[in-house]
C-alpha atoms as a PDB file:
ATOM      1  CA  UNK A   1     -10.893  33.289 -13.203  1.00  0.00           C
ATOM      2  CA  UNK A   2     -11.375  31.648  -9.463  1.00  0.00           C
ATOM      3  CA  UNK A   3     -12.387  28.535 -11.831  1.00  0.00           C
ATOM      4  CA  UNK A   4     -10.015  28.442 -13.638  1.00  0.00           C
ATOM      5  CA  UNK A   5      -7.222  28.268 -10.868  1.00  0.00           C
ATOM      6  CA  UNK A   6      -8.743  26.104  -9.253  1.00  0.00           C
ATOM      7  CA  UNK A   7      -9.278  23.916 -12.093  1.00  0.00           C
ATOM      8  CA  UNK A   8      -5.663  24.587 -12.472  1.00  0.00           C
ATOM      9  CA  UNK A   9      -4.465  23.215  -8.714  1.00  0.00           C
ATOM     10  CA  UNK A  10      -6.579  20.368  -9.282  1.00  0.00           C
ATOM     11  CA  UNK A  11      -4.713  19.395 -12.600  1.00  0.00           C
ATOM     12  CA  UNK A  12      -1.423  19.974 -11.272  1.00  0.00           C
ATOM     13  CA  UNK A  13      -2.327  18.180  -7.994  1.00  0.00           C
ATOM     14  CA  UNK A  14      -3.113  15.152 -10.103  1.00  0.00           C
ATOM     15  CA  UNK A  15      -0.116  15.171 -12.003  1.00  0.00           C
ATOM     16  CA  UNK A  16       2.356  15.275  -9.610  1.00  0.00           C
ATOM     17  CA  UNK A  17       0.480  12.573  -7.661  1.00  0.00           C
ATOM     18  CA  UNK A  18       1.225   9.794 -10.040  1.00  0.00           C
ATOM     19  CA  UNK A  19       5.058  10.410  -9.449  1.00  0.00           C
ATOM     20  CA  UNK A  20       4.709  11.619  -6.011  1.00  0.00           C
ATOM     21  CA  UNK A  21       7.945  10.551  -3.249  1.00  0.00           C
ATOM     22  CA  UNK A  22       7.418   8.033  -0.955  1.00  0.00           C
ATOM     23  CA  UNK A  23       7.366   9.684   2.342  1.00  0.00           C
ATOM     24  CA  UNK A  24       9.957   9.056   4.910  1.00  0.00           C
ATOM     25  CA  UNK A  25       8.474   8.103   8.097  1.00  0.00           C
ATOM     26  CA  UNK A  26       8.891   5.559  11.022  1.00  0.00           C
ATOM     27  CA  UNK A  27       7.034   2.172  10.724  1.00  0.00           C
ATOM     28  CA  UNK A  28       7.421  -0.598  12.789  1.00  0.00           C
ATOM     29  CA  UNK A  29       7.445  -4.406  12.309  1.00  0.00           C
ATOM     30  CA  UNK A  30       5.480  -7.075  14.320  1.00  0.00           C
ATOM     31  CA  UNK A  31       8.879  -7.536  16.319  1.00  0.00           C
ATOM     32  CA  UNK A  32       9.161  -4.059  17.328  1.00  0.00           C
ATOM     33  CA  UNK A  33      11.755  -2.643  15.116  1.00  0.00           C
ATOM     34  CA  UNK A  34      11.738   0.991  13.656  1.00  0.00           C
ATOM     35  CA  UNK A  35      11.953   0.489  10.135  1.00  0.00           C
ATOM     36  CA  UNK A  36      10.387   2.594   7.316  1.00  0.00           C
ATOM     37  CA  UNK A  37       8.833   1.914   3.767  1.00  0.00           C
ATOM     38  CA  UNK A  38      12.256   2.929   1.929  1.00  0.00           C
ATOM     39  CA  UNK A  39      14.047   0.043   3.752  1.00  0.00           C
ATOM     40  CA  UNK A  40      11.783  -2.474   3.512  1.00  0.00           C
ATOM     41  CA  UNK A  41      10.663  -2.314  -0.334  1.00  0.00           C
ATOM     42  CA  UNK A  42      12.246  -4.365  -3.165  1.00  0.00           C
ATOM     43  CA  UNK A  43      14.934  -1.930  -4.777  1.00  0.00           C
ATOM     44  CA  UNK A  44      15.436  -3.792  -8.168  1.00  0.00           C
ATOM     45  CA  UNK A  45      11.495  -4.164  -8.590  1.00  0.00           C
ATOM     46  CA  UNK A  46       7.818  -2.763  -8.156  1.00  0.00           C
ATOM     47  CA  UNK A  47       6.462  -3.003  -4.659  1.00  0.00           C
ATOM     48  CA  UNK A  48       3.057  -3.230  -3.577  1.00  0.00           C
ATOM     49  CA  UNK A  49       2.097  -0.842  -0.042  1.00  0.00           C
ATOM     50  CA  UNK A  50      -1.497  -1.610   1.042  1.00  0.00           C
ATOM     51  CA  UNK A  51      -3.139   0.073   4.249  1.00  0.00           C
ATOM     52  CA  UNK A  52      -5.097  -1.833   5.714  1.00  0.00           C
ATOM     53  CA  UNK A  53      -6.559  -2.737   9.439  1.00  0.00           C
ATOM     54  CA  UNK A  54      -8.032  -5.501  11.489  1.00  0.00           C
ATOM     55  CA  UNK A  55     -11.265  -3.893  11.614  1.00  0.00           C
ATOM     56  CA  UNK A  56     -11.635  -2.998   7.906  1.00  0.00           C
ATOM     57  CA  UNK A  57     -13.935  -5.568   6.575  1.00  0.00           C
ATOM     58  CA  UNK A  58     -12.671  -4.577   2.739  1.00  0.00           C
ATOM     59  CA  UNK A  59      -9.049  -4.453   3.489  1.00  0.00           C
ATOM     60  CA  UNK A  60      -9.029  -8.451   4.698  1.00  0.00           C
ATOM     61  CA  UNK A  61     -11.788  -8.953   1.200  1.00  0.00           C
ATOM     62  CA  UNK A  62      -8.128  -7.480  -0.980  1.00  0.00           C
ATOM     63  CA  UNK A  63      -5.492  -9.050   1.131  1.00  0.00           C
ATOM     64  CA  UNK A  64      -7.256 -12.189   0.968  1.00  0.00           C
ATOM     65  CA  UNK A  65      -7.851 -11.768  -2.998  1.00  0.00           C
ATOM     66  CA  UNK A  66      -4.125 -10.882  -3.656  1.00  0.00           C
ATOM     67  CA  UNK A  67      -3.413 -13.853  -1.125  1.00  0.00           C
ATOM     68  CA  UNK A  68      -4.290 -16.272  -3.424  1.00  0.00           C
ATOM     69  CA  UNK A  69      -2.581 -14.654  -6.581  1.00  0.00           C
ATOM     70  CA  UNK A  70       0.331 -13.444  -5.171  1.00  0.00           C
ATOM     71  CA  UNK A  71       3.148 -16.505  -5.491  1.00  0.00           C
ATOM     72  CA  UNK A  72       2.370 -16.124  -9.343  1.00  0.00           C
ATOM     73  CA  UNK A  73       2.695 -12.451  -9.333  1.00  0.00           C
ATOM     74  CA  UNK A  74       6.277 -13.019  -7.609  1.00  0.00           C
ATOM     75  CA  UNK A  75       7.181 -15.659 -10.017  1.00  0.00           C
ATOM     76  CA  UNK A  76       6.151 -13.483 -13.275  1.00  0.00           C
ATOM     77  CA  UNK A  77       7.523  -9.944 -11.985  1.00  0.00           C
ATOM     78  CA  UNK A  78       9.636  -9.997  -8.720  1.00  0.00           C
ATOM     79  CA  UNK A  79       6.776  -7.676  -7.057  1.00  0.00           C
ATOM     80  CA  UNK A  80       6.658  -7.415  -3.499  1.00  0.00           C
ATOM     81  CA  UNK A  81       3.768  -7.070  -0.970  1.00  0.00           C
ATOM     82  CA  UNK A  82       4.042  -4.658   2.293  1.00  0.00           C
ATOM     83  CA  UNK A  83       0.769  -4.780   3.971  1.00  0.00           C
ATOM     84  CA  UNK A  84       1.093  -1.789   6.578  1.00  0.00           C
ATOM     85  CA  UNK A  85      -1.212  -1.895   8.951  1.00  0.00           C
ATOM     86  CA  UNK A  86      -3.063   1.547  10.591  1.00  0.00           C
ATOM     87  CA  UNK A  87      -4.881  -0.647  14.027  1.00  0.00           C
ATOM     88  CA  UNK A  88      -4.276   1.906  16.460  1.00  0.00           C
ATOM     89  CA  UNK A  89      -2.994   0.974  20.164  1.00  0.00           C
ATOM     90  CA  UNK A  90      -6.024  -0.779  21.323  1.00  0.00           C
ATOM     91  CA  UNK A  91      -6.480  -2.938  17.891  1.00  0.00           C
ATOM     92  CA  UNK A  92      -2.984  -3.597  16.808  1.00  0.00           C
ATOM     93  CA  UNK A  93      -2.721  -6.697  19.215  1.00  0.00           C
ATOM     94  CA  UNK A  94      -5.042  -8.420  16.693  1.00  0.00           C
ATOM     95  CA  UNK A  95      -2.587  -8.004  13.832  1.00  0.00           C
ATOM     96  CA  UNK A  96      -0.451 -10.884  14.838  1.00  0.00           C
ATOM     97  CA  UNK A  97      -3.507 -13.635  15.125  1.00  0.00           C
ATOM     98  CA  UNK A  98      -5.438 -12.457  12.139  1.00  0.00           C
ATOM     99  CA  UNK A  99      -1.905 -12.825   9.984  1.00  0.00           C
ATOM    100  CA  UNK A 100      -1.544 -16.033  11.499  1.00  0.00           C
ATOM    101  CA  UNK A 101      -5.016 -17.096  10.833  1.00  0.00           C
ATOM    102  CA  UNK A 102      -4.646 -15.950   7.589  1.00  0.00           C
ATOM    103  CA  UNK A 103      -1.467 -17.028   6.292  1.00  0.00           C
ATOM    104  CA  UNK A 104      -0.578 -14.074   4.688  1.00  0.00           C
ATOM    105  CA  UNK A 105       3.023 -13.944   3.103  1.00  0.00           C
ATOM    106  CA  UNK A 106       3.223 -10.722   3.150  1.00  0.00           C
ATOM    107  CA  UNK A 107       5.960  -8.101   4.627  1.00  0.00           C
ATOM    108  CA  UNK A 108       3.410  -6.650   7.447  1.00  0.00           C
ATOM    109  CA  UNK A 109       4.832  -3.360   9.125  1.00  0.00           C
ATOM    110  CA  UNK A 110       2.684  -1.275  11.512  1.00  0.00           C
ATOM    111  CA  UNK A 111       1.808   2.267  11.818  1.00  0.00           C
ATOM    112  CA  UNK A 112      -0.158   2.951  14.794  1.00  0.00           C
ATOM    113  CA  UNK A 113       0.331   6.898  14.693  1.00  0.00           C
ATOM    114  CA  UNK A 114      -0.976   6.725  11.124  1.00  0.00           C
ATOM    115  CA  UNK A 115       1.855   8.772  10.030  1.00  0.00           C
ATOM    116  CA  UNK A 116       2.294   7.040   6.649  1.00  0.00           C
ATOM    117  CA  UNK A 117      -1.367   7.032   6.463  1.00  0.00           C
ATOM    118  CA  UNK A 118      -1.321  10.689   7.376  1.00  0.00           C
ATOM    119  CA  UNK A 119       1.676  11.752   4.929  1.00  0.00           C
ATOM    120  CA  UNK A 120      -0.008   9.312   1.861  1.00  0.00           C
ATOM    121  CA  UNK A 121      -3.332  11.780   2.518  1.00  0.00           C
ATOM    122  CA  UNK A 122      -5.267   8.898   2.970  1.00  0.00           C
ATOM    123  CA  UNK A 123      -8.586   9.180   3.857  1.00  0.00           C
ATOM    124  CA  UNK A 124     -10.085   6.299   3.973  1.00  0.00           C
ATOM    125  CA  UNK A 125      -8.691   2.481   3.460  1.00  0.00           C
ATOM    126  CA  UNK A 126      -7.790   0.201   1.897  1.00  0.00           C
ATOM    127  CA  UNK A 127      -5.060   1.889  -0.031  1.00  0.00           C
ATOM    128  CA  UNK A 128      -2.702   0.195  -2.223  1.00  0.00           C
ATOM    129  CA  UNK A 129       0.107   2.296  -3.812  1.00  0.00           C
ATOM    130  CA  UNK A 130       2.448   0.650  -6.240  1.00  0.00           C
ATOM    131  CA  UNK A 131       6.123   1.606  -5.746  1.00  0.00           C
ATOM    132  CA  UNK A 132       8.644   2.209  -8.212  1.00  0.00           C
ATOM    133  CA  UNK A 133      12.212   3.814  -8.059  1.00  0.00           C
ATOM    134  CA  UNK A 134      10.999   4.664  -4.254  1.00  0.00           C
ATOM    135  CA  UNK A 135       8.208   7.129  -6.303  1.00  0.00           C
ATOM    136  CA  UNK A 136       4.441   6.678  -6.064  1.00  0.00           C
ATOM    137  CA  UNK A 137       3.540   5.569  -9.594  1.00  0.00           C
ATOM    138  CA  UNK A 138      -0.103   4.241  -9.099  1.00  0.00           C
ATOM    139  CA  UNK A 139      -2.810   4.466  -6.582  1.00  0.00           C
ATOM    140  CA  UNK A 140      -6.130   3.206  -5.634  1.00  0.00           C
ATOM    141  CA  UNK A 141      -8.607   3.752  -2.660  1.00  0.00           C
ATOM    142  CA  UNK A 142     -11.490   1.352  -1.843  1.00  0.00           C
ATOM    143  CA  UNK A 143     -11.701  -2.474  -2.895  1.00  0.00           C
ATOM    144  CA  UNK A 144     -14.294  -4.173  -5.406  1.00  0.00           C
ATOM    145  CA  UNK A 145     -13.724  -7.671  -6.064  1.00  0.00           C
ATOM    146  CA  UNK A 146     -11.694  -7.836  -9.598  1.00  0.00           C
ATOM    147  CA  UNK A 147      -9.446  -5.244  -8.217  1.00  0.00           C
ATOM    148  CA  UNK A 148      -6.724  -7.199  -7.711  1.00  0.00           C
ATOM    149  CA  UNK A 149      -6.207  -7.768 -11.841  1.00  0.00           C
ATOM    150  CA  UNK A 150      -6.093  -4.244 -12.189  1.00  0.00           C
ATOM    151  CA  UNK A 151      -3.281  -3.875  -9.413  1.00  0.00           C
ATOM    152  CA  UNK A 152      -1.533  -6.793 -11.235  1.00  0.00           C
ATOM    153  CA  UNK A 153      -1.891  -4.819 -14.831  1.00  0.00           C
ATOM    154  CA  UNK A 154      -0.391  -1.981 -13.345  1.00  0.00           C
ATOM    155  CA  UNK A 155       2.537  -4.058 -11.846  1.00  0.00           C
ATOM    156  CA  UNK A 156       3.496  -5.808 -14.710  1.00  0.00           C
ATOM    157  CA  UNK A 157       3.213  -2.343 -16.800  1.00  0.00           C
ATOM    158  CA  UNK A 158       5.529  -1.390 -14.505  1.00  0.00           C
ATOM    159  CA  UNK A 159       7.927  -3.736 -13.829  1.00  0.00           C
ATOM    160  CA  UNK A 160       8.643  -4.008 -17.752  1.00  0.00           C
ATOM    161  CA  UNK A 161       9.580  -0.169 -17.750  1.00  0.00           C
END
């Protein structure tokens, strides 16, 4: 019977993930401003929130990969990019130089309490949560080259909902 609830939990856990809210929380932006998620995302289309960091060899690997697809992506389905970096107080002054280095066009917001990270239940990064409606509709840990045409699948079944 213990099994069984559990099993139960799980199942319902899972479920309700897929549509879960986007959590309110502070975030701030490489200028300083308090901003948050809700206020930053595209409203008339899917948005794209990865975690990332400086430091996280895998996170640059996916950033970089979407990098290089990403005009296309905004050209075929309005998506946007937030790329929310979790560099705590000692790393976060490398956000601005690596961006720079990089070229990233991305929306880059910063969340050096990990409070997003923290109310997402991440565990680990990269994550990358697709955003629709301002509800959680798809999300996946980790990075393996390739992933970045799965994201794009899941955007475009998305944004023709």
């Amino acid at each position: 019977m213990k099994n069984i609830a559990l099993l139960f939990i799980l199942l319902f856990s899972l479920a309700t993930m897929a549509q879960k809210e986007l959590p309110t929380v502070t975030l701030t932006t490489l200028e300083g401003a308090a901003t948050s998620i809700q206020k930053t995302a595209n409203k008339d289309s899917v948005t794209i929130v990865s975690l990332w960091a400086t430091w996280c060899v895998p996170c640059i690997k996916e950033l970089d990969a979407i990098s290089d697809l990403y005009q296309d992506w905004i050209e075929e389905t309005g998506v946007s990019l937030i790329a929310v970096s979790v560099d705590d107080s000692r790393t976060v002054k490398r956000v601005k130089s690596l961006i720079n280095g990089k070229g990233w066009e991305y929306n880059i917001l910063l969340d050096t309490n990990n409070d997003l990270k923290r109310a997402l239940g991440a565990s680990s990064i990269p994550l990358t949560i697709v955003i629709k409606d301002n509800k959680i509709v798809y999300r996946h840990s980790g990075y393996n080259p390739g992933a970045e045409y799965e994201l794009y699948e899941k955007v475009k079944e998305y944004t023709s909902k």
